[in-house]
Protein backbone atom coordinates (compact mmCIF):
# COMPACT_ATOMS: atom_id res chain seq x y z
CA UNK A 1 -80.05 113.95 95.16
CA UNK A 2 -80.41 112.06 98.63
CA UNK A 3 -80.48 114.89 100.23
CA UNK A 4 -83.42 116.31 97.91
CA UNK A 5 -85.74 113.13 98.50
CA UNK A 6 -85.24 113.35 102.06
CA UNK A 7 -85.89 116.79 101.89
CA UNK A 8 -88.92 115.82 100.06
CA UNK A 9 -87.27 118.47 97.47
CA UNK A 10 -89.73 119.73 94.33
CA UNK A 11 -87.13 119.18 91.35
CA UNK A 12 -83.93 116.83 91.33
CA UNK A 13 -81.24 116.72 88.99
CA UNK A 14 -81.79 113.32 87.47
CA UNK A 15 -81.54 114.51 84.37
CA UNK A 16 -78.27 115.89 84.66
CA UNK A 17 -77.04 113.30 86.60
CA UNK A 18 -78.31 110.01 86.14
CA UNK A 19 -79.66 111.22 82.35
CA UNK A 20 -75.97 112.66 81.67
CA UNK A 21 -74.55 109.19 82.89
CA UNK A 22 -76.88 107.05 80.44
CA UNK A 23 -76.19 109.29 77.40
CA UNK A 24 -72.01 109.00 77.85
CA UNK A 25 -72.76 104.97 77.97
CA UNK A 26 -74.92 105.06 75.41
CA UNK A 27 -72.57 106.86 73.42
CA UNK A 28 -69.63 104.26 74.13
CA UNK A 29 -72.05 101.13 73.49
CA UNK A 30 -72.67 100.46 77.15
CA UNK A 31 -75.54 98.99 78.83
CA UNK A 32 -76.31 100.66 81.89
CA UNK A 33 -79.72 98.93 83.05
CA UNK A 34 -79.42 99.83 86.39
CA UNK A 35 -78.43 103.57 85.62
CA UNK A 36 -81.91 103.15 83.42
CA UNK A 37 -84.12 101.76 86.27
CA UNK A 38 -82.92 104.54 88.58
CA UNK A 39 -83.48 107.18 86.29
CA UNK A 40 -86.83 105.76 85.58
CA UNK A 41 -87.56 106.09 89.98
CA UNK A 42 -85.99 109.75 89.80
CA UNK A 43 -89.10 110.17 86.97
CA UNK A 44 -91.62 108.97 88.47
CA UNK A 45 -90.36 110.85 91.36
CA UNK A 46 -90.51 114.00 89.70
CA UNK A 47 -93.55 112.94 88.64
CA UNK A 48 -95.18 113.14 91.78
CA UNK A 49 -93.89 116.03 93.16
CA UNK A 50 -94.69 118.55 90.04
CA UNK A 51 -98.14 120.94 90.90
CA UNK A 52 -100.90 120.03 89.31
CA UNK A 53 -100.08 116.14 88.81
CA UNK A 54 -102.60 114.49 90.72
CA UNK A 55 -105.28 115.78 88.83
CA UNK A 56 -103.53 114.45 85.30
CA UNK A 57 -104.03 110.38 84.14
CA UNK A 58 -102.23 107.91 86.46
CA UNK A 59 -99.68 105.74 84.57
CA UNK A 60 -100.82 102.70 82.45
């Protein structure tokens, strides 16, 4: 995924990464909250680099 951002790379696999990683915690009653606040950057991330997003609403 580093390499993607520096890339400045479309998609990233956050969601089977970092999304895969919260899910197994979850599962075993972990808290991750750092695992959480990364996947929320890889988001907003995405966010920002699908077509068409800078014409939707900004965040509130």
């Amino acid at each position: 995924m580093r390499r993607d951002i520096a890339s400045n790379a479309p998609r990233l696999e956050g969601d089977a990464i970092v999304g895969d990683m919260i899910t197994r915690a979850t599962r075993h009653g972990l808290n991750v909250p750092l695992y959480r606040a990364a996947y929320c950057h890889l988001q907003v991330y995405a966010h920002q680099h699908t077509p068409g997003a800078a014409a939707q609403q900004p965040f509130k």
